[in-house]
Structure formats: C-alpha cells, structure tokens
N, C-alpha and C. Protein backbone atom coordinates (compact mmCIF):
# COMPACT_ATOMS: atom_id res chain seq x y z
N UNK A 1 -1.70 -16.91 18.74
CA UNK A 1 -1.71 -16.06 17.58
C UNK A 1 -3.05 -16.22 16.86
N UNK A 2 -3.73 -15.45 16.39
CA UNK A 2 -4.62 -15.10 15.73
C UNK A 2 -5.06 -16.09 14.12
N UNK A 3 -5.97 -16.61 14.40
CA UNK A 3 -5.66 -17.40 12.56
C UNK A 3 -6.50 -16.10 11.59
N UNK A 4 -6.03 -16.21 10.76
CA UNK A 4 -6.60 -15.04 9.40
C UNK A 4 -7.40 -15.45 8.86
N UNK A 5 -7.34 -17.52 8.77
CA UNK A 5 -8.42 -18.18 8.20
C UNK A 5 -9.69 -17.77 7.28
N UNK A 6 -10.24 -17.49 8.91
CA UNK A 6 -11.57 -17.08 8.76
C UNK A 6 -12.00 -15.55 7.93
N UNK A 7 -10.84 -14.98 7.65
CA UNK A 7 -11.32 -13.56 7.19
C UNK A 7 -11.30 -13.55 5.75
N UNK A 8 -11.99 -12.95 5.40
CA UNK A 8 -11.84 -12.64 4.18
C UNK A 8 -10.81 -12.32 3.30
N UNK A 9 -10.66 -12.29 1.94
CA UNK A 9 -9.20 -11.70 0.93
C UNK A 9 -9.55 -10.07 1.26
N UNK A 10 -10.60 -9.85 1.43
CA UNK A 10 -10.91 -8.27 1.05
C UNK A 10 -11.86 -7.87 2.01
N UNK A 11 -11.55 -6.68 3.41
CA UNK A 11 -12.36 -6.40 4.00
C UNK A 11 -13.32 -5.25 3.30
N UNK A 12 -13.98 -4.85 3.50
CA UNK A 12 -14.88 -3.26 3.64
C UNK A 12 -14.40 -2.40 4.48
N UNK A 13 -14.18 -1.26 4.03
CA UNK A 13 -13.68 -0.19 4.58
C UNK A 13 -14.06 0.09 6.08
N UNK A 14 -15.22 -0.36 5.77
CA UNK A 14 -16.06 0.26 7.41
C UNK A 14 -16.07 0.03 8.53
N UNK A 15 -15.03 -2.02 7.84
CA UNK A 15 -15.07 -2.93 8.96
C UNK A 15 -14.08 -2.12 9.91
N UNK A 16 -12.79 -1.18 9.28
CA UNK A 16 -11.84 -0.88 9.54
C UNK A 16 -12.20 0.39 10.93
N UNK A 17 -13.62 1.09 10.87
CA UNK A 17 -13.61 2.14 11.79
C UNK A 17 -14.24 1.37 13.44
N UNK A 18 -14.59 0.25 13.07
CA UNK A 18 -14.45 -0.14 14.91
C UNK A 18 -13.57 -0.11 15.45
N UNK A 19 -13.29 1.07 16.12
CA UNK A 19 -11.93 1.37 16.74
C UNK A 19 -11.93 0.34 17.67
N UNK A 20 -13.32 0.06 18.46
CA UNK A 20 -12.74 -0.46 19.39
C UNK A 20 -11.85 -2.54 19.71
N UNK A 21 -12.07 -2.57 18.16
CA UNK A 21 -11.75 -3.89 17.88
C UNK A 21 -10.23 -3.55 17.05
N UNK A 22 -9.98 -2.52 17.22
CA UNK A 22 -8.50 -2.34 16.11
C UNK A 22 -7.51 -3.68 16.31
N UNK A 23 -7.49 -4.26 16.96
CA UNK A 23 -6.56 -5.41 17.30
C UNK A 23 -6.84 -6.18 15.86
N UNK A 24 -8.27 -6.71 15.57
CA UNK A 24 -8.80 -7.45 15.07
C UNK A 24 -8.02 -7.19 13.48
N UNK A 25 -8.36 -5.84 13.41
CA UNK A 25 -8.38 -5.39 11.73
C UNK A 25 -6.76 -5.07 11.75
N UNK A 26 -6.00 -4.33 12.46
CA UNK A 26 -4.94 -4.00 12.39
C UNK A 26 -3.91 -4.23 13.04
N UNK A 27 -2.60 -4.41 12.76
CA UNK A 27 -1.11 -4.36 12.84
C UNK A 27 -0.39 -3.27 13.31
N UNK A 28 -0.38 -3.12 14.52
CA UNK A 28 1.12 -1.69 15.45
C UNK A 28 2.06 -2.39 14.87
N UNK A 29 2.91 -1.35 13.97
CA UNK A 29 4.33 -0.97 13.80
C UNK A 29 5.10 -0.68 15.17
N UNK A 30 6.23 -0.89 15.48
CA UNK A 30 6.94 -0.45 16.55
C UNK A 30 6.92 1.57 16.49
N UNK A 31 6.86 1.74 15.17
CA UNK A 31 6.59 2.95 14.45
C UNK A 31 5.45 4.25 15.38
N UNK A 32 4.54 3.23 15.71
CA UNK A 32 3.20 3.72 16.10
C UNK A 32 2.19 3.95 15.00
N UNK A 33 1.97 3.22 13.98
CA UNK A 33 1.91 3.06 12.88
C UNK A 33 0.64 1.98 12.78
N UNK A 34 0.07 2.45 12.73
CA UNK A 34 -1.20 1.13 12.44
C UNK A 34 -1.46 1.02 11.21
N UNK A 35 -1.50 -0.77 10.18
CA UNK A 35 -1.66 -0.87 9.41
C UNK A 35 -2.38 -1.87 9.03
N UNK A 36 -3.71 -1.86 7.98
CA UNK A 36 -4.82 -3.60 8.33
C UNK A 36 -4.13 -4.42 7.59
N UNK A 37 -4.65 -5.76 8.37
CA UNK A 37 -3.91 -6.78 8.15
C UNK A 37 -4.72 -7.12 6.70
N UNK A 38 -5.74 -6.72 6.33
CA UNK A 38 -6.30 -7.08 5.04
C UNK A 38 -6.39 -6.25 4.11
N UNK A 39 -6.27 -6.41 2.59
CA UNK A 39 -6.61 -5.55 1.68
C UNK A 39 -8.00 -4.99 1.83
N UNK A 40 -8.14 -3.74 0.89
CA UNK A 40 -9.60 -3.42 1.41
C UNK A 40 -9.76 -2.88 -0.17
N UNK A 41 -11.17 -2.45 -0.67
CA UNK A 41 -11.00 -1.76 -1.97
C UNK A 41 -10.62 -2.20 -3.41
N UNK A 42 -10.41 -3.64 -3.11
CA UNK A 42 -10.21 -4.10 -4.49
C UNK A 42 -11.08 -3.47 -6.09
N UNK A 43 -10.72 -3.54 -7.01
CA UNK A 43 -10.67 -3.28 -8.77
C UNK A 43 -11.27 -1.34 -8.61
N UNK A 44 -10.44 -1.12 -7.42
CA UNK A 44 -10.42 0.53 -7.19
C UNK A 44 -8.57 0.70 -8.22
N UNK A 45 -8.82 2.12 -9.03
CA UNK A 45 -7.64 3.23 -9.34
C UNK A 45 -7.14 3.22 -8.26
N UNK A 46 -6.16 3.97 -8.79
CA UNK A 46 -5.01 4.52 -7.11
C UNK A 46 -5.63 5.59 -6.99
N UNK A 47 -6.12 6.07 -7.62
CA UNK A 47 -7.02 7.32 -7.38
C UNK A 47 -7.99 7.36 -6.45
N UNK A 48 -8.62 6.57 -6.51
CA UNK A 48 -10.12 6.33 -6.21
C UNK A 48 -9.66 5.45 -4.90
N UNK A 49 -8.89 4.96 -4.75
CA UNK A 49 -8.37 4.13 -3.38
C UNK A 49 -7.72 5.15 -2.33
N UNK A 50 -7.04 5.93 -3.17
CA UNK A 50 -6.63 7.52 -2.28
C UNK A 50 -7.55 8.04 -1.50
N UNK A 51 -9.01 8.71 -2.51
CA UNK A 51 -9.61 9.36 -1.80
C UNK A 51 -10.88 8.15 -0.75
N UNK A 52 -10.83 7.23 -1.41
CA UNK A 52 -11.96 6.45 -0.50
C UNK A 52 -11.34 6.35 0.82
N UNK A 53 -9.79 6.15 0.87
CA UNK A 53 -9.45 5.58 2.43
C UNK A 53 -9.46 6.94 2.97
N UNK A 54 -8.72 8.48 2.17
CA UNK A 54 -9.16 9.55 3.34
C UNK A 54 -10.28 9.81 3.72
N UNK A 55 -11.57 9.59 2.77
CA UNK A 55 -12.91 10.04 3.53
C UNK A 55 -13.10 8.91 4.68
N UNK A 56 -12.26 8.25 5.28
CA UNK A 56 -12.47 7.62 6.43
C UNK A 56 -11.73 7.82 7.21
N UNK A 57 -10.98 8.60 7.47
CA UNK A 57 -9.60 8.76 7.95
C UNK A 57 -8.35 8.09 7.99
N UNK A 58 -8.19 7.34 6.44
CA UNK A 58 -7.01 6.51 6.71
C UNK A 58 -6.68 6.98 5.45
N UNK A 59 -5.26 6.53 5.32
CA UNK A 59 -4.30 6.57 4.10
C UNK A 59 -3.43 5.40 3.71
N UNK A 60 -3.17 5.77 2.61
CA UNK A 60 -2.48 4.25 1.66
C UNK A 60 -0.63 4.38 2.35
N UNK A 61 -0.44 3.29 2.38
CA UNK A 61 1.26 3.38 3.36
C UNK A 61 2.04 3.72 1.99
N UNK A 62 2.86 4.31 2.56
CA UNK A 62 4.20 5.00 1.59
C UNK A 62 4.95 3.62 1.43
N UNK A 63 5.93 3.81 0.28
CA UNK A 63 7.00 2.68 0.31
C UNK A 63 7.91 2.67 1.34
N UNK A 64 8.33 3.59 2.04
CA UNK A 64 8.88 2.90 3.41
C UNK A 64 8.26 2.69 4.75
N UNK A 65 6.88 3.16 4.82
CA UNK A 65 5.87 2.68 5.61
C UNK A 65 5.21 1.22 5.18
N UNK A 66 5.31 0.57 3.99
CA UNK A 66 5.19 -0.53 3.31
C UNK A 66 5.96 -1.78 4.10
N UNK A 67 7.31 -1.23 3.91
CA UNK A 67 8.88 -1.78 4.06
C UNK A 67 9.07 -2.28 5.03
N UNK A 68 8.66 -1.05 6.72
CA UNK A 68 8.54 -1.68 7.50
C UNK A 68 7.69 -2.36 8.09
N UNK A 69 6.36 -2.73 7.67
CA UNK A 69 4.97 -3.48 7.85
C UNK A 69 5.59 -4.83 7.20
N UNK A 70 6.19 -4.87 6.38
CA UNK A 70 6.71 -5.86 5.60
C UNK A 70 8.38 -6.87 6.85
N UNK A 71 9.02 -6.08 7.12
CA UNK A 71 9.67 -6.40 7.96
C UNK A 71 9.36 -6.96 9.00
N UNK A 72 8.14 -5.98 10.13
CA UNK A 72 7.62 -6.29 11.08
C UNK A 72 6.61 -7.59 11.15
N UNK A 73 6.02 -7.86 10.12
CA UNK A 73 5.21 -9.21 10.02
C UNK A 73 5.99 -10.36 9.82
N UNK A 74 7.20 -10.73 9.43
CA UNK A 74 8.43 -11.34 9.07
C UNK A 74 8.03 -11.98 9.75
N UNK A 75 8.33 -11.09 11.38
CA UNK A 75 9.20 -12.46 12.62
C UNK A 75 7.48 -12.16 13.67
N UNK A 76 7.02 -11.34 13.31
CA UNK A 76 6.03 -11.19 14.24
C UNK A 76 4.58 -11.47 13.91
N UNK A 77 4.40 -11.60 12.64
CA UNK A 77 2.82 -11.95 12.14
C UNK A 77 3.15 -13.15 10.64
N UNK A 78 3.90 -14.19 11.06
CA UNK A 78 3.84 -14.86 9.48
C UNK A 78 2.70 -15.17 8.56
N UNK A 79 1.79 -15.29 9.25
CA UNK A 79 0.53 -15.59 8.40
C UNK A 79 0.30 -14.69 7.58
N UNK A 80 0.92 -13.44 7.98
CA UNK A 80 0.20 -12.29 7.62
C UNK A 80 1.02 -11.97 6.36
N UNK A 81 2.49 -12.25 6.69
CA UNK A 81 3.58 -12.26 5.88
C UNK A 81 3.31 -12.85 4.85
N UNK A 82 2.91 -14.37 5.39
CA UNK A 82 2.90 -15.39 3.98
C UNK A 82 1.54 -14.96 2.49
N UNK A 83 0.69 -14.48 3.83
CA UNK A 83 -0.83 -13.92 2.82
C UNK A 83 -0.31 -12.78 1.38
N UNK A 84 1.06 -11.43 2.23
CA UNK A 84 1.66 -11.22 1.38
C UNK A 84 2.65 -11.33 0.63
N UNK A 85 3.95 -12.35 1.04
CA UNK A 85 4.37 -12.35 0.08
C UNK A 85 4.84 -13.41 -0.38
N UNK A 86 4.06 -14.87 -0.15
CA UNK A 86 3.80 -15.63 -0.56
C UNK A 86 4.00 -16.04 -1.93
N UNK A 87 4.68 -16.92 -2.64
CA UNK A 87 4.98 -17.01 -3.98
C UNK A 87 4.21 -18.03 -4.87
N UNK A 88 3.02 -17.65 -5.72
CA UNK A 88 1.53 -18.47 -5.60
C UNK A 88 0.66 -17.54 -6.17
N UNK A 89 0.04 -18.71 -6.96
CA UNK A 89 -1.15 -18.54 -8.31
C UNK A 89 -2.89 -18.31 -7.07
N UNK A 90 -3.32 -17.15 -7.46
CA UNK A 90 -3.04 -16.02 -8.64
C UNK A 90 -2.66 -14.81 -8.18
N UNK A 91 -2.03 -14.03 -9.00
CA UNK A 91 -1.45 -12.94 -8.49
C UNK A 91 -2.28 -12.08 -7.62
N UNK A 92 -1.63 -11.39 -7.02
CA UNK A 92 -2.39 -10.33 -6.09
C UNK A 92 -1.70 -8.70 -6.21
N UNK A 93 -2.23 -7.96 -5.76
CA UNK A 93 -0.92 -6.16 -5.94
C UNK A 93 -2.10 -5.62 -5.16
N UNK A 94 -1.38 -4.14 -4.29
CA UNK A 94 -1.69 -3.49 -3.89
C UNK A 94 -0.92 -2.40 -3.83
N UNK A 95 -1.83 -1.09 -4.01
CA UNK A 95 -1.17 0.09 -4.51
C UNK A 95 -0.63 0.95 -2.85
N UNK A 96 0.55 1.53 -3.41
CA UNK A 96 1.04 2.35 -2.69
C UNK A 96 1.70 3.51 -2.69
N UNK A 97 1.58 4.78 -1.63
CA UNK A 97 1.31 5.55 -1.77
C UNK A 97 2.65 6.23 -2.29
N UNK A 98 2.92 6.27 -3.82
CA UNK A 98 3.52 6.65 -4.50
C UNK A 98 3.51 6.65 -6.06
N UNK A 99 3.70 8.17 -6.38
CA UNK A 99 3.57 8.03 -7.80
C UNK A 99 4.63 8.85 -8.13
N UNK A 100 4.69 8.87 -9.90
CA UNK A 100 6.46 9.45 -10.26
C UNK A 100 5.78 10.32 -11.45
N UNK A 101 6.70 11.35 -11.77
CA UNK A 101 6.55 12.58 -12.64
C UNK A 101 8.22 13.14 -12.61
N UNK A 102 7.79 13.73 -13.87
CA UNK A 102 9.08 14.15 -14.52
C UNK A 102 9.18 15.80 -14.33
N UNK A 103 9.60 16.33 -13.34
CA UNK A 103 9.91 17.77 -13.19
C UNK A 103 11.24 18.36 -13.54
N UNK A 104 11.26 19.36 -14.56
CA UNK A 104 12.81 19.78 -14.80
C UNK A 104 13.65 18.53 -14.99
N UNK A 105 13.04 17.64 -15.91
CA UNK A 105 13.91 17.02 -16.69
C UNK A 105 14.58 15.63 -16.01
N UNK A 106 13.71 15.58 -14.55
CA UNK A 106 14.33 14.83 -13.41
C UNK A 106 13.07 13.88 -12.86
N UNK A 107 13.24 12.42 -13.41
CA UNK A 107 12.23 12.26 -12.43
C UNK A 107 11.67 11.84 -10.85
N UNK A 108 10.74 12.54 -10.79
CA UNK A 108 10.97 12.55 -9.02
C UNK A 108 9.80 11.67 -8.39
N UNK A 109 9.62 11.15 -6.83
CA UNK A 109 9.33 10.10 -6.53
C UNK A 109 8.09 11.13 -5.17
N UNK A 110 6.82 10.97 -5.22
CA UNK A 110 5.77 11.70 -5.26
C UNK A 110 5.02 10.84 -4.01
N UNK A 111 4.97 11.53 -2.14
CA UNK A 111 4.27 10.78 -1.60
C UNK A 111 3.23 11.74 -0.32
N UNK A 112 2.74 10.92 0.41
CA UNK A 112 2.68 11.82 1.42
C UNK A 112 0.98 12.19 0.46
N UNK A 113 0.27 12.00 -0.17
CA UNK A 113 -0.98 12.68 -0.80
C UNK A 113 -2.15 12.92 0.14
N UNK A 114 -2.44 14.01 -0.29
CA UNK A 114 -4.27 14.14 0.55
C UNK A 114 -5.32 14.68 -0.24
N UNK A 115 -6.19 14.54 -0.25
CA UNK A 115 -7.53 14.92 -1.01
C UNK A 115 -7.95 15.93 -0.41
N UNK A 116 -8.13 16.51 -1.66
CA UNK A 116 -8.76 17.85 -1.49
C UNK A 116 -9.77 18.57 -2.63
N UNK A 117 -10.91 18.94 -2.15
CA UNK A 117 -11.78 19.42 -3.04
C UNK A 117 -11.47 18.24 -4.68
N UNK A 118 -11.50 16.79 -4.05
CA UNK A 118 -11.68 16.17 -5.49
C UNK A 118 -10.46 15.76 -6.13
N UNK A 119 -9.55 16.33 -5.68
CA UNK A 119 -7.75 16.53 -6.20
C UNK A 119 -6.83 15.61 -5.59
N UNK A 120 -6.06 15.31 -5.62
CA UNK A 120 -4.51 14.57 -4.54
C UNK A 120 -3.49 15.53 -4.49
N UNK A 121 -3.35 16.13 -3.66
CA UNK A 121 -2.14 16.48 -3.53
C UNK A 121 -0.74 16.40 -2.71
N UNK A 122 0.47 16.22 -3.66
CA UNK A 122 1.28 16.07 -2.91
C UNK A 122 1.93 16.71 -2.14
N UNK A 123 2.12 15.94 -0.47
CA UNK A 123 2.96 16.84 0.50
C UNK A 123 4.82 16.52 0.30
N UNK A 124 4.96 15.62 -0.03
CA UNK A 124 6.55 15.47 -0.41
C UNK A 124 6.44 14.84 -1.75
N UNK A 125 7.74 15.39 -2.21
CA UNK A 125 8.50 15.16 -3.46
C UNK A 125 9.66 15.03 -3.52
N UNK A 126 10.15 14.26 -4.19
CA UNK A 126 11.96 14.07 -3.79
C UNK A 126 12.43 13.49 -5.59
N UNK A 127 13.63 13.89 -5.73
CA UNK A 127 14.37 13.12 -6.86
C UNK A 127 14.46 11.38 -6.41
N UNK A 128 13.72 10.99 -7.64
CA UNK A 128 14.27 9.22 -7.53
C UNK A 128 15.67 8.94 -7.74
N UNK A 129 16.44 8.19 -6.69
CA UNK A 129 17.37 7.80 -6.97
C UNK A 129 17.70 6.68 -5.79
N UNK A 130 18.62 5.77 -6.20
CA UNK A 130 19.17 4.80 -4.89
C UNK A 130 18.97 4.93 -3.99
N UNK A 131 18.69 6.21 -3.37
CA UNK A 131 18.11 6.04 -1.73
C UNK A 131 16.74 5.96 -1.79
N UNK A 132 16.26 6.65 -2.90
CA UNK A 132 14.57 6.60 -2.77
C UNK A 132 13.97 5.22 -3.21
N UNK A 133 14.44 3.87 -3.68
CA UNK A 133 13.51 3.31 -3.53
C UNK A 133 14.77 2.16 -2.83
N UNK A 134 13.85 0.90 -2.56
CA UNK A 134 14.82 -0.50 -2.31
C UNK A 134 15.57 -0.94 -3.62
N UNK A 135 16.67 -1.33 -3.24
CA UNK A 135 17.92 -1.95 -4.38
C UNK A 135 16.35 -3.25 -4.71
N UNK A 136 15.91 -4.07 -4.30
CA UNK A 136 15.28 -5.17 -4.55
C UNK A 136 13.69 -5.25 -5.52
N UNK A 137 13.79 -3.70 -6.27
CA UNK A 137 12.26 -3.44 -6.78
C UNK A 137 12.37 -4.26 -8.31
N UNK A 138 11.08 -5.04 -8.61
CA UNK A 138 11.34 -5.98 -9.50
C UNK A 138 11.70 -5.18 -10.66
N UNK A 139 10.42 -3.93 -11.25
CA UNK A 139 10.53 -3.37 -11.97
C UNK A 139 10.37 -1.84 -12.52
N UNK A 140 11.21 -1.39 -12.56
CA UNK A 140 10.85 0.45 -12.64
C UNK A 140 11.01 1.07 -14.02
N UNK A 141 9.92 1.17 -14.13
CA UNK A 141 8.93 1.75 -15.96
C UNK A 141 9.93 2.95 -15.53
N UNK A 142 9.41 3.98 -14.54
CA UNK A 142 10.20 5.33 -14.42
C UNK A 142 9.64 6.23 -15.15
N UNK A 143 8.43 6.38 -15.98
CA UNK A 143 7.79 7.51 -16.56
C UNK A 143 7.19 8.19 -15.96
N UNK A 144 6.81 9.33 -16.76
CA UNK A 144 5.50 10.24 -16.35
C UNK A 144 4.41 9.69 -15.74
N UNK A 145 4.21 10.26 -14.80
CA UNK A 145 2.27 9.49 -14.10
C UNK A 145 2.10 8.34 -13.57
N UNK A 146 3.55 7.40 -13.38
CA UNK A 146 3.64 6.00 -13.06
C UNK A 146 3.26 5.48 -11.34
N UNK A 147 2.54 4.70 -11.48
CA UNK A 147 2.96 4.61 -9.63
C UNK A 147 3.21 3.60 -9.08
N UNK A 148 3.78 3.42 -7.96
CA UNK A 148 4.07 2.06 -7.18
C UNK A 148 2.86 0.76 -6.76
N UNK A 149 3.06 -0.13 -6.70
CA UNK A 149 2.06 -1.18 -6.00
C UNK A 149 3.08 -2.38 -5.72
N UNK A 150 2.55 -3.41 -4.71
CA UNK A 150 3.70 -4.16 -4.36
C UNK A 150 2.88 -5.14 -4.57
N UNK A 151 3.13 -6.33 -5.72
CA UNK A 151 2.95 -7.45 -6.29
C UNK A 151 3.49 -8.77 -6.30
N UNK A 152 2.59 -9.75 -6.16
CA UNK A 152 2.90 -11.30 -5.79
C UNK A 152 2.73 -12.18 -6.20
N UNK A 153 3.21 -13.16 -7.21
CA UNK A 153 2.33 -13.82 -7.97
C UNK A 153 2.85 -15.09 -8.16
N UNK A 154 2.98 -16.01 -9.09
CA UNK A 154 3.87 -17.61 -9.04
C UNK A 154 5.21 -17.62 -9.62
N UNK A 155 5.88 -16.42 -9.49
CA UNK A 155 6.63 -16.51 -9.95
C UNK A 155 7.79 -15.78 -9.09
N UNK A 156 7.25 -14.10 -8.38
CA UNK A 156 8.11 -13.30 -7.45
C UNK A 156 6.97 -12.57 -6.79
N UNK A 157 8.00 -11.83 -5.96
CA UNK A 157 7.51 -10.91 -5.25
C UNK A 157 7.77 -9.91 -4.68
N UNK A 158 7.39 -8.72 -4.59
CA UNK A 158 8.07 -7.49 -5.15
C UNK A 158 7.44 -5.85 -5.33
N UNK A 159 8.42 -4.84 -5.13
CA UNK A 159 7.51 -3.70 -5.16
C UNK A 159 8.01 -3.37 -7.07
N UNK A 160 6.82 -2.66 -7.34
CA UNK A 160 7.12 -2.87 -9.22
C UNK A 160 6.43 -1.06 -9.04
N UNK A 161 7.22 -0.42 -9.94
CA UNK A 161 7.21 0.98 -10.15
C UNK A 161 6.99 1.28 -11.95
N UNK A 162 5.62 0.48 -12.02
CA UNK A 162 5.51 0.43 -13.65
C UNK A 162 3.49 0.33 -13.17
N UNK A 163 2.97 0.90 -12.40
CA UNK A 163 1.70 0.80 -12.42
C UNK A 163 0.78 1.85 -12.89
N UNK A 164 -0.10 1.77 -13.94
CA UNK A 164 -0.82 2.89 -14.55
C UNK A 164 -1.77 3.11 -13.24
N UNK A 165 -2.16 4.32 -12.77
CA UNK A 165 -2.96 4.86 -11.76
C UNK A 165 -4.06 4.35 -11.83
N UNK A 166 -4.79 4.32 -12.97
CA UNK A 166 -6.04 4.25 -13.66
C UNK A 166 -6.64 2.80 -13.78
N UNK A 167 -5.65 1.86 -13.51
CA UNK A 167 -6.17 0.01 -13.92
C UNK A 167 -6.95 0.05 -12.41
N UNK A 168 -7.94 -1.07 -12.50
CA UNK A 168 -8.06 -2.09 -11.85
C UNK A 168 -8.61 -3.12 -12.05
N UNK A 169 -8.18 -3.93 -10.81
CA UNK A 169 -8.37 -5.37 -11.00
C UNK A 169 -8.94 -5.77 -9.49
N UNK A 170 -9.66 -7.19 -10.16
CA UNK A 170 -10.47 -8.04 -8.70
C UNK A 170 -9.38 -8.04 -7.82
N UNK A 171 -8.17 -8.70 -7.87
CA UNK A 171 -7.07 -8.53 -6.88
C UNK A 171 -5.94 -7.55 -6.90
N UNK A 172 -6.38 -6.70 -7.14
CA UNK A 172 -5.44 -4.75 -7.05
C UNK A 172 -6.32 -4.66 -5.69
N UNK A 173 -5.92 -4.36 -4.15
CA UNK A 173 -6.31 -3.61 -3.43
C UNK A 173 -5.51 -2.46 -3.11
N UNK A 174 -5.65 -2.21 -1.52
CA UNK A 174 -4.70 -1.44 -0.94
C UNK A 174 -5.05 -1.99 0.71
N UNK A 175 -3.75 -1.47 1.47
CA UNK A 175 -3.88 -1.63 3.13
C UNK A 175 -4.46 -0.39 3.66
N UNK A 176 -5.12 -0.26 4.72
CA UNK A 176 -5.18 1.02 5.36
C UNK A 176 -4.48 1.47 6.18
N UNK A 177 -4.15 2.57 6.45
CA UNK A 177 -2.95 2.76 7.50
C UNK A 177 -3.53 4.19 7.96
N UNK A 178 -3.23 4.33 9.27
CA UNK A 178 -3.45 4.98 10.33
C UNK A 178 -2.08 5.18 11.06
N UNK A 179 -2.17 6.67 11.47
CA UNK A 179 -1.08 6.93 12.85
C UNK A 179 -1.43 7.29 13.80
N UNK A 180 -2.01 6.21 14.54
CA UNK A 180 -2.48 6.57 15.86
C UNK A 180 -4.14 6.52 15.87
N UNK A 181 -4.51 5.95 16.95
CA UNK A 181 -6.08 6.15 17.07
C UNK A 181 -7.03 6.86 18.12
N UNK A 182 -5.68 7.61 18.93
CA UNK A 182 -5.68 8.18 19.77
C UNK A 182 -6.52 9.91 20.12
C-alpha cells in the first residue's frame, strides 16, 4: 500500500492532470469514479473552487459521491480514511458540491453545478428532506445560499450544512473528482 507520508496536506491542481500517473493522485470508486486522494485549493470560496476545478476538467464530489469515497477508503485506503476523518487538532473541511435555497417556500438541496460564462449553474435540484441528506449530518443551518462541506476537527466528524459559500480558510479545501479518464 502506498504511504501518503510523503505528500503534501494540499496538492496543486496541475499535479492532478498527469493522467498518466492517476494512480498516484487518485482513488477508483467501484463507481468508476475517480477521486484525489488530496485536498487541492485551500482558503478558495466554494465558488472559486467550483470554477478553478472545471477549468481543468474536474469537479467538486456531490454528497453522495462524497459518501461513497468515504465508504470505499474505510476498508480499502485507511490512511486515506484516517487523513479524513480522523478525530484531531486542527480542524480541517472541504467543500462539497452542494448548496441550498429556498424556492416556493421549500427548501431545496442544489447539485450537479457547471460554470458558465463566469456563473454556476445548477443541473439538479431536489426538495431537502430525509432522503436527501445522511441521518448522521452534524449540523444543518438550512437557509438561503447555505452550502455543504465535510468537517473534522478534535472533537467530530462530519458533513455540516451551515457553510457560507464565500469563507475561506488555510484548511477549507476541496477533492477533485473525475468520471473517467478515458
């Protein structure tokens, strides 16, 4: 197995386009789902982490593209597991590809985004409710403009649905994710 040791908390985006080393940088989902094993983009918005990973051809993983990267490293990459969800000073978060808005009085759970001419836009939208997120999310603000990131720190660990788009921080990244490199 691979030690992580040596790598960095935070790659560069760019490290991510040597395809021909993808082993190195990234994680196959049974999914077909490629996702890096390192944050990339740190004290980036969710904004600004959106469009930086599409102008490379990658995108930020959805919460159930999260879920199962999270599953799959369990029994098959612990290091990788422990790097995230490890319970230990100092905190870390990384944003994911979800944000929430209040349409017709309902608020709904916002994913699937792509950049365009400068913009995000969303390809799915769904009402939040019990199926849309995990029973196990630490904390859900639930307002207007809110978005997901999944956070780790000395105390828990956890997807938290109370993140302003707009913060960042030295340890706010994101993963890159790819479907397929084919």
């Amino acid at each position: 197995m691979e030690k992580l040791v040596s790598m960095p908390k935070f790659l560069e985006l760019k490290s991510f386009l040597d395809y021909d080393n993808r082993e190195k940088y990234f994680i196959k989902l049974p999914s077909g789902l490629y996702i890096s094993k390192k944050r990339t983009l740190p004290n980036s918005t969710w904004f600004e982490a959106n469009h930086q990973l599409q102008e490379k051809g990658f995108n930020m993983p959805t919460i159930p593209e999260f879920l199962e990267f999270l599953e799959y490293i369990k029994e098959n990459n612990p290091e990788v597991h422990e790097e995230v969800t490890g319970i230990r000073s100092p905190w870390r978060a990384e944003w994911l590809d979800a944000d929430f808005n209040i349409l017709y009085g309902e608020l709904n759970i916002n994913s699937r985004h792509f950049s365009y001419n400068g913009e995000l836009i969303t390809i799915k939208s769904e009402p939040l409710n019990e199926t849309t997120l995990p029973e196990n999310c630490l904390n859900i603000r639930g307002d207007n403009n809110s978005v997901a990131r999944f956070v780790t720190d000395e105390v828990h660990s956890g997807l938290c649905v109370d993140g302003y788009p707009s913060n960042r921080y030295e340890d706010l990244g994101v993963r890159a994710v790819r479907h397929g490199f084919e």
